[in-house]
Protein backbone atom coordinates (compact mmCIF):
# COMPACT_ATOMS: atom_id res chain seq x y z
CA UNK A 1 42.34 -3.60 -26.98
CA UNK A 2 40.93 -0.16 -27.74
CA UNK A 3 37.38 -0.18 -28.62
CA UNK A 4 35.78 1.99 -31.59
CA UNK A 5 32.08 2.76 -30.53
CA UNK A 6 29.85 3.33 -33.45
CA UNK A 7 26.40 3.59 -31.58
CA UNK A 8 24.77 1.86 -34.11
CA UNK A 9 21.90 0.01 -31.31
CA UNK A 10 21.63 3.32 -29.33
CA UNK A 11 20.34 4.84 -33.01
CA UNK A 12 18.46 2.03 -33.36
CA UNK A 13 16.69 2.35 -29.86
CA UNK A 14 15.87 6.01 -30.49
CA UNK A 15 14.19 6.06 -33.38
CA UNK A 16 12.36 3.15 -32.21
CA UNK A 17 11.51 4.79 -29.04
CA UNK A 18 8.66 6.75 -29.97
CA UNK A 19 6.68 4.05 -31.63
CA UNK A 20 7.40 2.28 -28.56
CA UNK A 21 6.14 4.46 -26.01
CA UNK A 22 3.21 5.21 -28.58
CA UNK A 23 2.41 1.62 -28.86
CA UNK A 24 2.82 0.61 -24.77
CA UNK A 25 1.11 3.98 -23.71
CA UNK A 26 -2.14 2.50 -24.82
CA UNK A 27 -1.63 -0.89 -22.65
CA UNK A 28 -4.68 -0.32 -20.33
CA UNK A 29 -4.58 -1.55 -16.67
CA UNK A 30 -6.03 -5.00 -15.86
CA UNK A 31 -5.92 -7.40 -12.45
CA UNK A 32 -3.57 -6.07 -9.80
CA UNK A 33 -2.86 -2.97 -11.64
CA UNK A 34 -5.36 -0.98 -9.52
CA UNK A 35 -3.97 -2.28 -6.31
CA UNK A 36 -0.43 -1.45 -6.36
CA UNK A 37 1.57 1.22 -5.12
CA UNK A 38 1.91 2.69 -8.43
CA UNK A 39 -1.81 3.02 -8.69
CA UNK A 40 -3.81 6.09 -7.85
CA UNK A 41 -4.18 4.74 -4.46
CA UNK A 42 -4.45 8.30 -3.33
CA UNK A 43 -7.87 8.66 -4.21
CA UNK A 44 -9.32 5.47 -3.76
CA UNK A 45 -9.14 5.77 0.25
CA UNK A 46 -11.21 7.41 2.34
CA UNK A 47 -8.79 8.55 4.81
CA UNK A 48 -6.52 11.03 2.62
CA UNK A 49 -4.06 10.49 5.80
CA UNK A 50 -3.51 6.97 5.26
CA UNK A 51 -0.23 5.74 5.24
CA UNK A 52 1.00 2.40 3.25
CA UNK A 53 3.25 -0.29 5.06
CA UNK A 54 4.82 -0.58 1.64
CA UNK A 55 5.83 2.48 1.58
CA UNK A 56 8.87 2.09 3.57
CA UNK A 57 9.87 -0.54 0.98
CA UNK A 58 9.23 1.02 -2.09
CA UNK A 59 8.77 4.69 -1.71
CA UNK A 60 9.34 5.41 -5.19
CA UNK A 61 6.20 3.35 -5.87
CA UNK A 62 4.16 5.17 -3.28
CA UNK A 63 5.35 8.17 -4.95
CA UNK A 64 4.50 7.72 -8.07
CA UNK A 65 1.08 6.53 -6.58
CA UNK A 66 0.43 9.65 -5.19
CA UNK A 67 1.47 11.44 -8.24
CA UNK A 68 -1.13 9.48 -10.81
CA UNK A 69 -3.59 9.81 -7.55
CA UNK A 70 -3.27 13.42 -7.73
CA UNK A 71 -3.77 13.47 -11.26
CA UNK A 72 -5.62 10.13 -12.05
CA UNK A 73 -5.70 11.11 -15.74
CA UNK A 74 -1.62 10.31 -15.93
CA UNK A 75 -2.34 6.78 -14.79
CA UNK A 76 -1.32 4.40 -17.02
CA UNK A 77 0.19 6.56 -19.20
CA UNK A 78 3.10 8.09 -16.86
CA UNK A 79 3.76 4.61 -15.61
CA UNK A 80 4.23 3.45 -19.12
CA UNK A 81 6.04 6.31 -20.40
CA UNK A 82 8.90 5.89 -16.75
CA UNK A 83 8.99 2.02 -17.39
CA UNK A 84 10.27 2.50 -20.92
CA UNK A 85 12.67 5.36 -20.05
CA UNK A 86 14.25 4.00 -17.50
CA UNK A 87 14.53 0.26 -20.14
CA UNK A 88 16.14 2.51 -22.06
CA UNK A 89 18.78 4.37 -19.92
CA UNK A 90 19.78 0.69 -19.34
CA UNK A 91 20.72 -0.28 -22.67
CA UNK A 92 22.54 2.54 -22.86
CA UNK A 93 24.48 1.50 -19.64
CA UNK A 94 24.81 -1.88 -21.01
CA UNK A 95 26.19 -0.38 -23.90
CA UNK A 96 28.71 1.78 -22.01
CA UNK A 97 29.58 -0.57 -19.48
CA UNK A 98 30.74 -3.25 -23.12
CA UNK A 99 32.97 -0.51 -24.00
CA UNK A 100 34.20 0.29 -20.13
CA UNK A 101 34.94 -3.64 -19.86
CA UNK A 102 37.01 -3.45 -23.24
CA UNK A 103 34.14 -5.56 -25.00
CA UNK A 104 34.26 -4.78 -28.99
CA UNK A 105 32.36 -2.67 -30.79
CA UNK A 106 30.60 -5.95 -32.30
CA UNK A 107 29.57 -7.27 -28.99
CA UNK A 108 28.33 -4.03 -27.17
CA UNK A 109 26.11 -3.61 -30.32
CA UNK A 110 24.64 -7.19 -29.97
CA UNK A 111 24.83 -7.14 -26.18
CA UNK A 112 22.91 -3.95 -26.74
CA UNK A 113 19.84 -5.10 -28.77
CA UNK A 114 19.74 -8.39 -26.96
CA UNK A 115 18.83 -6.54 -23.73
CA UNK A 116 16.47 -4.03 -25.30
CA UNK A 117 14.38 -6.59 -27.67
CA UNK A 118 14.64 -9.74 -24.92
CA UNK A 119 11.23 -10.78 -24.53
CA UNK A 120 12.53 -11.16 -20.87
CA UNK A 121 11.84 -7.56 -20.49
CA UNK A 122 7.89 -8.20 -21.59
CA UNK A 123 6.69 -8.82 -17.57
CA UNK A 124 8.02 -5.77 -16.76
CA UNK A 125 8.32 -3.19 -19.63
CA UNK A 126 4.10 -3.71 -20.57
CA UNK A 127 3.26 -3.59 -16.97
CA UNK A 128 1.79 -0.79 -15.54
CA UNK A 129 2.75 -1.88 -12.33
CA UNK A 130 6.78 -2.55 -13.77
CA UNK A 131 7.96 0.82 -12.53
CA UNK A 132 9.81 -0.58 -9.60
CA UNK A 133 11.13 -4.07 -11.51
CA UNK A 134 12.93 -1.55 -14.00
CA UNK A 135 14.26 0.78 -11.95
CA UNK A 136 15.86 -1.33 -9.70
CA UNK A 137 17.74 -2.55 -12.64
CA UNK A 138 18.75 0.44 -13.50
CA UNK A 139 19.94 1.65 -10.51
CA UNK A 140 22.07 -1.38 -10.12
CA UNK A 141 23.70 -0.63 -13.24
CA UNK A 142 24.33 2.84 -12.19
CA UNK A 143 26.40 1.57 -9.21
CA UNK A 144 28.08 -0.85 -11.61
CA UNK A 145 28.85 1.81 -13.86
CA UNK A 146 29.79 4.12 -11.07
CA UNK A 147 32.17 1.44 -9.24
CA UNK A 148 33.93 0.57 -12.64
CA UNK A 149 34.39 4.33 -13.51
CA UNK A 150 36.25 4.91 -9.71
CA UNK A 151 37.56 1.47 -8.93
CA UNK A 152 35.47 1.30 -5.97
CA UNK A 153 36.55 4.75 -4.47
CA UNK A 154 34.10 6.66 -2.63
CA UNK A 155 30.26 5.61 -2.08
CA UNK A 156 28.57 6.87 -5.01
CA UNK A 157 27.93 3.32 -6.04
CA UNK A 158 26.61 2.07 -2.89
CA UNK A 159 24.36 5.02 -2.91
CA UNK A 160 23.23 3.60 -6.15
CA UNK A 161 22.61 0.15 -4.46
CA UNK A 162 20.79 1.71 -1.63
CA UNK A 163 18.31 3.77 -4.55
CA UNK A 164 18.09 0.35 -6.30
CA UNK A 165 17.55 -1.28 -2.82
CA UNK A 166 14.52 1.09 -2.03
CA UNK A 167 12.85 1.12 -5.32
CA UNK A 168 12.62 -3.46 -5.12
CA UNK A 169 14.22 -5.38 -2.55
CA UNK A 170 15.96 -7.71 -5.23
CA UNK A 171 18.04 -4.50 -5.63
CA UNK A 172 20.17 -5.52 -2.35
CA UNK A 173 22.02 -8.41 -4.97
CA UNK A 174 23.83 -5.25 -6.13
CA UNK A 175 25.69 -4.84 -3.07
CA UNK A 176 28.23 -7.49 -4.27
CA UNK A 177 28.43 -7.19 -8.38
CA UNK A 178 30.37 -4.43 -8.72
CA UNK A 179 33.34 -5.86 -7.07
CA UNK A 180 32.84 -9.33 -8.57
CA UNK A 181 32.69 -8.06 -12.58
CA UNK A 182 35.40 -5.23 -11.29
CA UNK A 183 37.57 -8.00 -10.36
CA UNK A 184 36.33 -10.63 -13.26
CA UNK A 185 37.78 -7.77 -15.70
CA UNK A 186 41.17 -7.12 -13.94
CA UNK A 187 40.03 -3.99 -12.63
CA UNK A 188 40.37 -3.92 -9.62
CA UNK A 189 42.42 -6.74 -7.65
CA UNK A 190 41.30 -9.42 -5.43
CA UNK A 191 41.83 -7.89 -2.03
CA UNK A 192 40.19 -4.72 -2.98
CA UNK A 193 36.98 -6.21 -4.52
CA UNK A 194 36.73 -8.45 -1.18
CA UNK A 195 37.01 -5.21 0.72
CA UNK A 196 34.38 -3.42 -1.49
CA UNK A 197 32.18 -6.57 -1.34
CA UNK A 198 32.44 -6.17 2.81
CA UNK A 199 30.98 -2.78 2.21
CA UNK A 200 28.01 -4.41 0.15
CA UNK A 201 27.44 -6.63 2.99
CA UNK A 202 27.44 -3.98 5.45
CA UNK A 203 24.89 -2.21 3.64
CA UNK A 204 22.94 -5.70 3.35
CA UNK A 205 23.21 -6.61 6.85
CA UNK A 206 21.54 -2.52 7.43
CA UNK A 207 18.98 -3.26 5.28
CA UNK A 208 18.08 -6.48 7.03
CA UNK A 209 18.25 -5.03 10.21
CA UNK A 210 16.38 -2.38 9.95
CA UNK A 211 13.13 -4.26 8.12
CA UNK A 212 13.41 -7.15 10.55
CA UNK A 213 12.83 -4.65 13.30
CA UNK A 214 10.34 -2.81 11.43
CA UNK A 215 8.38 -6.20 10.80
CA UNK A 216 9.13 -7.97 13.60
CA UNK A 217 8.03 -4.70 16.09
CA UNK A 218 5.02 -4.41 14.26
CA UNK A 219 5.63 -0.70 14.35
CA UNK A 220 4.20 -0.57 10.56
CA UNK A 221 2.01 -3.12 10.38
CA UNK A 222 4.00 -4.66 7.80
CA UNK A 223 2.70 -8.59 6.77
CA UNK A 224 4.67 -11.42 6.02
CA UNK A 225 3.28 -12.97 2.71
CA UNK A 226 3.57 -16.59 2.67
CA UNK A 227 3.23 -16.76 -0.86
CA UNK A 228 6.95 -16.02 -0.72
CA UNK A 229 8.46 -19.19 1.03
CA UNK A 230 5.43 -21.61 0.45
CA UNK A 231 7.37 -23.19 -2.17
CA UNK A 232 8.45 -26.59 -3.35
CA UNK A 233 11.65 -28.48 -4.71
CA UNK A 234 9.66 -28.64 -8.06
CA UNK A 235 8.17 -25.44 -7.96
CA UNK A 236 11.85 -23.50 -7.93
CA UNK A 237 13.43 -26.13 -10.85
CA UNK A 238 10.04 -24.71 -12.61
CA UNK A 239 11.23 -21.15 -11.68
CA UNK A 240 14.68 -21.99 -12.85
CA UNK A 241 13.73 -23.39 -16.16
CA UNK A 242 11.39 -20.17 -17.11
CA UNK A 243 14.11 -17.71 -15.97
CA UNK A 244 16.67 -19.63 -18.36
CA UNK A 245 14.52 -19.69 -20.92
CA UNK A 246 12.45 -16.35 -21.19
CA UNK A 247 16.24 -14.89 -21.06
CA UNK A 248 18.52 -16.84 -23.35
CA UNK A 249 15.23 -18.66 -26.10
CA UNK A 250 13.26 -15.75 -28.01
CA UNK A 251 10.31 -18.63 -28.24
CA UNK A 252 6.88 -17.03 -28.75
CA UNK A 253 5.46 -18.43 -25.20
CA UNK A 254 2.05 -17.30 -25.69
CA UNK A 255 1.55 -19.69 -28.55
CA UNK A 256 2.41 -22.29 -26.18
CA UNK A 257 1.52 -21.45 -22.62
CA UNK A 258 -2.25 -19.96 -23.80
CA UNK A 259 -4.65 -23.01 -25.26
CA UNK A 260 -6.79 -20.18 -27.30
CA UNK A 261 -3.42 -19.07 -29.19
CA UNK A 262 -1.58 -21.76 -29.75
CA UNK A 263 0.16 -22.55 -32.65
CA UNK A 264 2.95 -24.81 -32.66
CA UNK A 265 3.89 -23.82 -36.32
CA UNK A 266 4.97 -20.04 -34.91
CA UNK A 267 6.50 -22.26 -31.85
CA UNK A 268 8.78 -23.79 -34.38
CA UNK A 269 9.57 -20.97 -36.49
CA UNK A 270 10.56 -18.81 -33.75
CA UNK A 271 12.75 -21.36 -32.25
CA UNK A 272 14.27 -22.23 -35.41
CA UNK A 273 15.19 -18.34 -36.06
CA UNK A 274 16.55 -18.46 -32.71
CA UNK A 275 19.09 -21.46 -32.89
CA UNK A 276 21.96 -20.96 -35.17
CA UNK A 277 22.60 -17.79 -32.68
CA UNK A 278 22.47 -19.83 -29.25
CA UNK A 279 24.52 -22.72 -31.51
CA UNK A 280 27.59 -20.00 -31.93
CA UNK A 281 27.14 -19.26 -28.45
CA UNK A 282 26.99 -22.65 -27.19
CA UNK A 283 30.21 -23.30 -28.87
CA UNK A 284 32.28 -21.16 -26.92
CA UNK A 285 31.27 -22.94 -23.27
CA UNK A 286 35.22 -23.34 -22.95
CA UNK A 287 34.83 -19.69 -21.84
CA UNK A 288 33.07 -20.87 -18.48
CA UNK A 289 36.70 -21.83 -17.94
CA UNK A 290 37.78 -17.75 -17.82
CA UNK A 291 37.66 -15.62 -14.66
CA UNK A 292 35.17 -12.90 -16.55
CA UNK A 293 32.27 -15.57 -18.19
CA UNK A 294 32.67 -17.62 -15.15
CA UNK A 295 32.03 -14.86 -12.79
CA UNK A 296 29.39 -13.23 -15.00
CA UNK A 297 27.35 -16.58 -14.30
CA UNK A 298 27.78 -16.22 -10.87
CA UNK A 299 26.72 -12.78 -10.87
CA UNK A 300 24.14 -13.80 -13.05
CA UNK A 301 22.94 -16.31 -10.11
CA UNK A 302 23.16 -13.83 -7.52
CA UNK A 303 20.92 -11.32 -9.09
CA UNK A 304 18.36 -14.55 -9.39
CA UNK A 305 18.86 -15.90 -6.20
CA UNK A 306 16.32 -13.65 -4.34
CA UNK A 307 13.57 -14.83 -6.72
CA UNK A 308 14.68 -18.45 -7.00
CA UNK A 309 14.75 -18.47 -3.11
CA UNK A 310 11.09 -17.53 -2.83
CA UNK A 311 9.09 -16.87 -6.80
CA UNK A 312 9.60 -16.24 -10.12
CA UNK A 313 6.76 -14.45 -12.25
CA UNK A 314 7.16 -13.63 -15.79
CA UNK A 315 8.35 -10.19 -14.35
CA UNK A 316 10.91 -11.20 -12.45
CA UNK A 317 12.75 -12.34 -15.52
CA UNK A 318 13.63 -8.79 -16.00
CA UNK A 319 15.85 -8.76 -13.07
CA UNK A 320 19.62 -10.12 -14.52
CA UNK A 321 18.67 -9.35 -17.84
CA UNK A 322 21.43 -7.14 -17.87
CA UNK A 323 24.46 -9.62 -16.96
CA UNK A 324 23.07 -12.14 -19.28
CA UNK A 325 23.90 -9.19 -21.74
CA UNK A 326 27.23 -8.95 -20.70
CA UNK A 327 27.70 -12.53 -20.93
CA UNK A 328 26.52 -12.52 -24.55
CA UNK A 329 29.33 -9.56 -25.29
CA UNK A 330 31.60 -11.61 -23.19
CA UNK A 331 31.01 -14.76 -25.80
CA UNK A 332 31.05 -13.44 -28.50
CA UNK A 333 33.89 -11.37 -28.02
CA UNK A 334 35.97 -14.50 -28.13
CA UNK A 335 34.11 -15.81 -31.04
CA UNK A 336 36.20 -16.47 -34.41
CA UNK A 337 33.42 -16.92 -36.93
CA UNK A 338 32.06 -13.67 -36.92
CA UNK A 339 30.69 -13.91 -40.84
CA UNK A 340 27.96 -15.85 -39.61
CA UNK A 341 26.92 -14.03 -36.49
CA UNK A 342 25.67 -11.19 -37.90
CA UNK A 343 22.93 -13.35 -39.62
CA UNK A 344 22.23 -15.52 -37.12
CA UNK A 345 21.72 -12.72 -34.52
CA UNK A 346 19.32 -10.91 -37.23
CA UNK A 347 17.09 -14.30 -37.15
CA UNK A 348 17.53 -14.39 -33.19
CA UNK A 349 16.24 -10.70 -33.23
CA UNK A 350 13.35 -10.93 -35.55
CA UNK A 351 12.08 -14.00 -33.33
CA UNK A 352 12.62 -11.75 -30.51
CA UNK A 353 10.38 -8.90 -31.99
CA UNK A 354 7.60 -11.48 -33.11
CA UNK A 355 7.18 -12.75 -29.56
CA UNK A 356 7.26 -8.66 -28.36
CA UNK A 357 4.60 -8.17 -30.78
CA UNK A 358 2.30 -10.79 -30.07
CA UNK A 359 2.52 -10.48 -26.16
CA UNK A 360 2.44 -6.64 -26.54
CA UNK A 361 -1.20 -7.62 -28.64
CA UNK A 362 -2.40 -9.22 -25.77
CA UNK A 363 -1.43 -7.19 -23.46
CA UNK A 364 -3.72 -4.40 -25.21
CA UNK A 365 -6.24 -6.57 -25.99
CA UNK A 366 -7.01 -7.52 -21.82
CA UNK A 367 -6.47 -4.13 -21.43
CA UNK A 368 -9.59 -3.01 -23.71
CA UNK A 369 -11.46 -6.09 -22.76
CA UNK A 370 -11.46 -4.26 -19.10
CA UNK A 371 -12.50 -0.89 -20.39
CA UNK A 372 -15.13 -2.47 -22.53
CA UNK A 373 -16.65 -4.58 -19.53
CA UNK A 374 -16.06 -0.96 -17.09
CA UNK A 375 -17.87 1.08 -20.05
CA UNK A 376 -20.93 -1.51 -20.07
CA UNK A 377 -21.27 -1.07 -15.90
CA UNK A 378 -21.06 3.01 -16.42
CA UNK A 379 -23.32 3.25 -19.20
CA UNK A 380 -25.81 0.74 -17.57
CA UNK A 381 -26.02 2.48 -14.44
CA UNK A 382 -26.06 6.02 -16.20
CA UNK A 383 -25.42 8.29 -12.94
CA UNK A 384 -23.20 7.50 -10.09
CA UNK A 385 -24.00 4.53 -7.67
CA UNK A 386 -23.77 4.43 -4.31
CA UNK A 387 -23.01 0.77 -3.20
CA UNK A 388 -22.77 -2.53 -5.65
CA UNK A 389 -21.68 -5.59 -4.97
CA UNK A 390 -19.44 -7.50 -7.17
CA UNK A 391 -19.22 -11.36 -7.76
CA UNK A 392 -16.30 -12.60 -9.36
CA UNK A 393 -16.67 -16.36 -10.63
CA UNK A 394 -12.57 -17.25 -10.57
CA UNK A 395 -12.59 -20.14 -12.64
CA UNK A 396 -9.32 -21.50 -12.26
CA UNK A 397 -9.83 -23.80 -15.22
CA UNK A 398 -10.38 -21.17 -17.89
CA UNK A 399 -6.91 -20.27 -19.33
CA UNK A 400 -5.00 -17.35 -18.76
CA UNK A 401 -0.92 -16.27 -19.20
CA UNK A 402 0.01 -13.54 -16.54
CA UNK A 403 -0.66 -9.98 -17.89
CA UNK A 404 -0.95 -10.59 -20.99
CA UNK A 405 -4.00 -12.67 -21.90
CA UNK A 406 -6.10 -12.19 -18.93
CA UNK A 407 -9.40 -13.52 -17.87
CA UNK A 408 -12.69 -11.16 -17.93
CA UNK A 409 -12.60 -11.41 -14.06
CA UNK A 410 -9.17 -9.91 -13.36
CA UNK A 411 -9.49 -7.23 -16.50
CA UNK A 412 -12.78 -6.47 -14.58
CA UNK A 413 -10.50 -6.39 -11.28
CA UNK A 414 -13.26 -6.52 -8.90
CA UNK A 415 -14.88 -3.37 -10.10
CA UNK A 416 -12.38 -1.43 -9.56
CA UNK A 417 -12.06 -0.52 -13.46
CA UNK A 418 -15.63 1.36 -12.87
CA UNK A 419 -14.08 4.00 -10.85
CA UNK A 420 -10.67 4.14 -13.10
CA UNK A 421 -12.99 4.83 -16.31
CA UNK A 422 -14.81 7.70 -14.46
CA UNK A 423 -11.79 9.51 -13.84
CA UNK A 424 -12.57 8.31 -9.91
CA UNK A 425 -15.01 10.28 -9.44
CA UNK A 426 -17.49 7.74 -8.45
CA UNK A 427 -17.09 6.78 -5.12
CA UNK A 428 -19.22 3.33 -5.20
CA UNK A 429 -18.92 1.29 -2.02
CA UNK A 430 -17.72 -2.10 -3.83
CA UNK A 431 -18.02 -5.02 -1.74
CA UNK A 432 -17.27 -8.24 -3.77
CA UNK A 433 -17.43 -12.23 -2.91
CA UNK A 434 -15.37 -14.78 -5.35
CA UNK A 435 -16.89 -18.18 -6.29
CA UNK A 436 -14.77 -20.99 -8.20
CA UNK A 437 -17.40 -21.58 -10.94
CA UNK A 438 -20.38 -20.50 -12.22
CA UNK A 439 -23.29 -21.63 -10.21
CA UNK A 440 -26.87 -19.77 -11.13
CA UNK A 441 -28.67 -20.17 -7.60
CA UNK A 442 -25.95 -19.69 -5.96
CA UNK A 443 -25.30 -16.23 -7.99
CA UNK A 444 -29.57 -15.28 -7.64
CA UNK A 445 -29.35 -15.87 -3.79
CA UNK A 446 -26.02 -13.60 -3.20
CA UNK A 447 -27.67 -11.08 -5.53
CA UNK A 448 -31.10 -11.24 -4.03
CA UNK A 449 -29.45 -10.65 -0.78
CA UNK A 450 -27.39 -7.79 -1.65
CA UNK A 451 -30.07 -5.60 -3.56
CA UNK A 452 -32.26 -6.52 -0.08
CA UNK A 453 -29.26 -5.14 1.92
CA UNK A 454 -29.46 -1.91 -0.11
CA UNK A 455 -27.00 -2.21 -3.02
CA UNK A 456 -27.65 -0.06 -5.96
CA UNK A 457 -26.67 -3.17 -8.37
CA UNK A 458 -25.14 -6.49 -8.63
CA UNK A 459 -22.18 -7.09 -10.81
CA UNK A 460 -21.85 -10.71 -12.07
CA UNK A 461 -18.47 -11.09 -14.08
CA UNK A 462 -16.86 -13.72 -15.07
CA UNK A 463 -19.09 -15.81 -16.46
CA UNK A 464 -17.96 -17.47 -20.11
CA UNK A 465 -21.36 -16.29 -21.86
CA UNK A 466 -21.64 -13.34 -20.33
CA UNK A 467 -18.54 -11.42 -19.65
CA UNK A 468 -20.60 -9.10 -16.99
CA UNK A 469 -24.12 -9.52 -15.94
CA UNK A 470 -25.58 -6.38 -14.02
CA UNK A 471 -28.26 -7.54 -11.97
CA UNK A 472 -30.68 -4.10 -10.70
CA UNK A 473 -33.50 -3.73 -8.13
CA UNK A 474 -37.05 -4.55 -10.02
C-alpha cells in the first residue's frame, strides 16, 4: 500500500505551537519543582563542588540544572520551552514512523493529534520538572525510527536506547521494541528481531550491572527509595486503571478527582464527546487477533511495566503514549466506516482540548498562588533575612490533584519559592518542621522557640485562613 502524506496534524501542531509554549511558559514552579535535578540546584548549595548521586542517572537533568542554576532567570521558562519541543519532535516521529509502517494517510493524521492533544501528556508536558519523562520518549522513538529505517543494522538505535536510558530509567523498555514492532510489521523476520532483541538485553543487563554496583558499593551514595516497591496488589490494579484511562478516555479528571471543581455535568459531556470514537475502535478488537495490534499491546505493556512494577503518577502516563498511538493508526487502518470517524474523532479531540485547558488553568493558577504567597514573605521582610524557620501544616485531608491544583503548602514548597522570586539572591538559612494539622499552641511554642534561637522570622503556611502567617521578633 503506498501511502500519500499530506501533513495536515504536523500544520496543525505548528501553528499551534507558539500559543502553546506562550501559554505553558507562564506555568510557575510549585512543590517538588525546586528540588529536582532540573532545578537551579546550582545555586542553592553551599558547596559549588557538590556533586548529585542522581547525576549518574539522569545527567541530562543535572545538566540542565546547572544551566537554569547558572542563569536562574531561564528557570521555568527553558524547562518549559525543552518539554514542549521535544513533545513535539515526537509527534512528528509518530507521524513518520505511520507512514514508515505503511499506516494511511488517515491514520498517521489521527494517530498524530491523538498523541499531541492526549491529556496523558498533561503530567509531563506542564511540569517543570517533565524534561526527563519527555525526552526519554523521544529518544525511544528515535531508536525506533532508526531500527525501522536500517532493519536493525548497525547501533545507531541502541545508542538511542542508551540516550533514552540516561535521560529516565523507564527508557531501558526500549531495548526490546524496535525488534518487536520491526517484526509485528514484517520488517524484519523472526530470527533477526530475536537477535536484535539479545542486543537490547545486553545493553539491559549493562545497565543493571553497572547501577547495582554503583548502589550496592556505595561508591555514590546513591539511596534506595522505598516508595518504589512499597506497594500493594490494589495499589498497582489502581495504577493500571489510571494508566488505561488517562491514555485511551479524554475525561476531564479534575472535575472529578478535585472536590472544589467538580462538576459531574462537564464529567458527562466530555465522556459523551469521547465515546462514539472509542465505540469505532472498540469494534475492531478482532484485530488483537493480528501479529501487528497484538504485539503493539505487548509493547504497549512493556513500556508500562517499569511503572506498574513499582508507581504510577499522573506523569508517568506519558511514558507509552506513543504505542498507544500506533495502535490507534493500527485500528483504524482496518476500519471500514470511515464517514463517521472523522466526526467522532473531532468530538474525541475537542474533549481532549477541554480537559488540556482546564488542567493547564490549574496548573497556572498553583503556580501564581506560590508567587503570590513568596511575594507576601519578600515584601514583609523588605531586605534580605538571614535565618527563618518554616512550618508547614500538611493537612492530608485538604484536597489536592498532583501538579495541578496544589495545596498552599507545597506551592509555598517549604520556602523555597522566597529565594526563586529573588532571583536567589537571598541566601536565608530555611530550616522547616511539618505538622499534620493546624494546632495554635503548638505553632506559638515552635515559633517562640525559633525567634529565641535567633531566626529572623517564622513562616506559618498552610493554614486554611491564612495561606502564610509571618510571625517576627517583637
Amino acid at each position: 500500500m503506498k501511502v500519500h502524506a499530506n501533513h495536515f496534524p504536523l500544520i496543525v501542531i505548528v501553528v499551534c505551537l507558539p500559543f502553546i509554549l506562550w501559554a505553558v511558559g507562564g506555568i510557575l514552579p510549585t512543590f517538588d519543582d525546586y528540588t529536582s535535578l532540573q532545578s537551579p540546584w546550582w545555586v542553592q548549595i553551599a558547596d559549588p563542588g557538590y556533586f548529585f548521586p542522581d547525576s549518574v542517572r539522569r545527567p541530562f537533568d543535572a545538566l540542565l540544572g546547572a544551566i537554569v542554576g547558572w542563569k536562574p532567570v531561564l528557570f521555568p521558562t527553558l524547562n518549559h520551552v525543552l518539554i514542549i519541543l521535544g513533545h513535539t519532535a515526537s509527534a512528528g516521529l509518530v507521524y513518520a514512523l505511520c507512514q514508515r509502517l505503511k499506516l494511511g494517510t488517515l491514520a498517521a493524521n489521527v494517530a498524530t493529534l491523538f498523541f499531541f492533544f492526549s491529556p496523558a501528556t498533561l503530567g509531563a508536558t506542564l511540569a517543570c520538572d517533565g524534561f526527563n519523562q519527555t525526552y526519554a520518549q523521544l529518544w525511544g522513538l528515535l531508536a525506533l525510527w532508526c531500527y525501522l529505517k536500517t532493519s536493525g543494522r548497525g547501533l545507531l538505535w541502541l545508542l538511542c536506547v542508551i540516550m533514552a536510558v540516561l535521560s529516565k530509567e523507564n527508557g531501558l523498555a526500549w531495548a526490546v521494541v524496535p525488534p518487536v514492532i520491526g517484526y509485528a510489521f514484517h520488517l524484519s523476520s523472526r530470527r533477526e528481531a530475536l537477535h536484535h532483541i539479545g542486543y537490547g538485553l545486553i545493553v539491559a543487563a549493562a545497565y543493571f550491572i553497572i547501577y547495582g554496583v554503583i548502589y550496592f558499593s556505595g561508591i555514590l551514595g546513591i539511596e534506595y527509595d522505598e516508595q518504589y516497591t512499597d506497594t500493594t496488589i490494589i495499589s498497582h490494579l489502581k495504577d493500571f486503571l489510571q494508566l488505561i484511562a488517562y491514555t485511551w478516555i479524554p475525561v476531564d479528571y479534575a472535575s472529578i478527582v478535585y472536590p472544589p471543581a467538580r462538576n459531574w455535568t462537564i464529567v458527562a459531556m466530555t465522556a459523551l464527546a469521547s465515546l462514539p470514537f472509542l465505540i469505532l475502535l472498540a469494534a475492531r478488537w478482532r484485530l488483537l487477533k493480528t501479529r501487528s495490534v497484538l504485539l503493539l499491546v505487548i509493547c504497549f505493556l512493556i513500556l508500562t511495566a517499569p511503572h506498574l512494577l513499582t508507581v504510577v503518577s499522573i506523569m508517568h502516563n506519558y511514558a507509552a503514549l506513543s504505542i498507544a498511538a500506533l495502535i490507534v493508526a493500527a485500528l483504524i487502518e482496518e476500519t471500514k466506516k470511515r464517514q463517521f470517524l472523522i466526526p467522532a474523532f473531532g468530538l474525541f479531540l475537542a474533549a481532549a482540548l477541554f480537559t488540556d485547558v482546564h488542567h493547564y488553568q490549574a496548573a497556572r493558577q498553583s503556580g501564581l498562588l506560590g508567587r503570590q504567597l513568596a511575594m507576601q514573605a519578600i515584601t514583609q521582610a523588605q531586605t534580605p533575612l538571614e535565618r527563618v524557620f518554616c512550618i508547614n501544616i500538611n493537612n492530608e485531608q485538604e484536597p489536592c490533584y498532583s501538579n495541578f491544583y496544589v495545596r498552599p503548602v507545597d506551592a509555598f514548597a517549604w520556602g523555597l519559592s522566597v529565594r526563586h522570586y529573588t532571583g536567589y539572591t537571598w541566601k536565608t538559612a530555611i530550616s522547616e518542621t511539618t505538622l499534620p494539622r493546624y494546632n495554635q499552641g503548638q505553632i506559638e511554642t515552635l515559633a517562640d522557640s525559633a525567634l529565641q534561637a535567633g531566626n529572623d522570622a517564622v513562616w506559618v503556611v498552610g493554614h486554611d485562613k491564612e495561606k502564610l502567617t509571618i510571625i517576627t521578633p517583637q
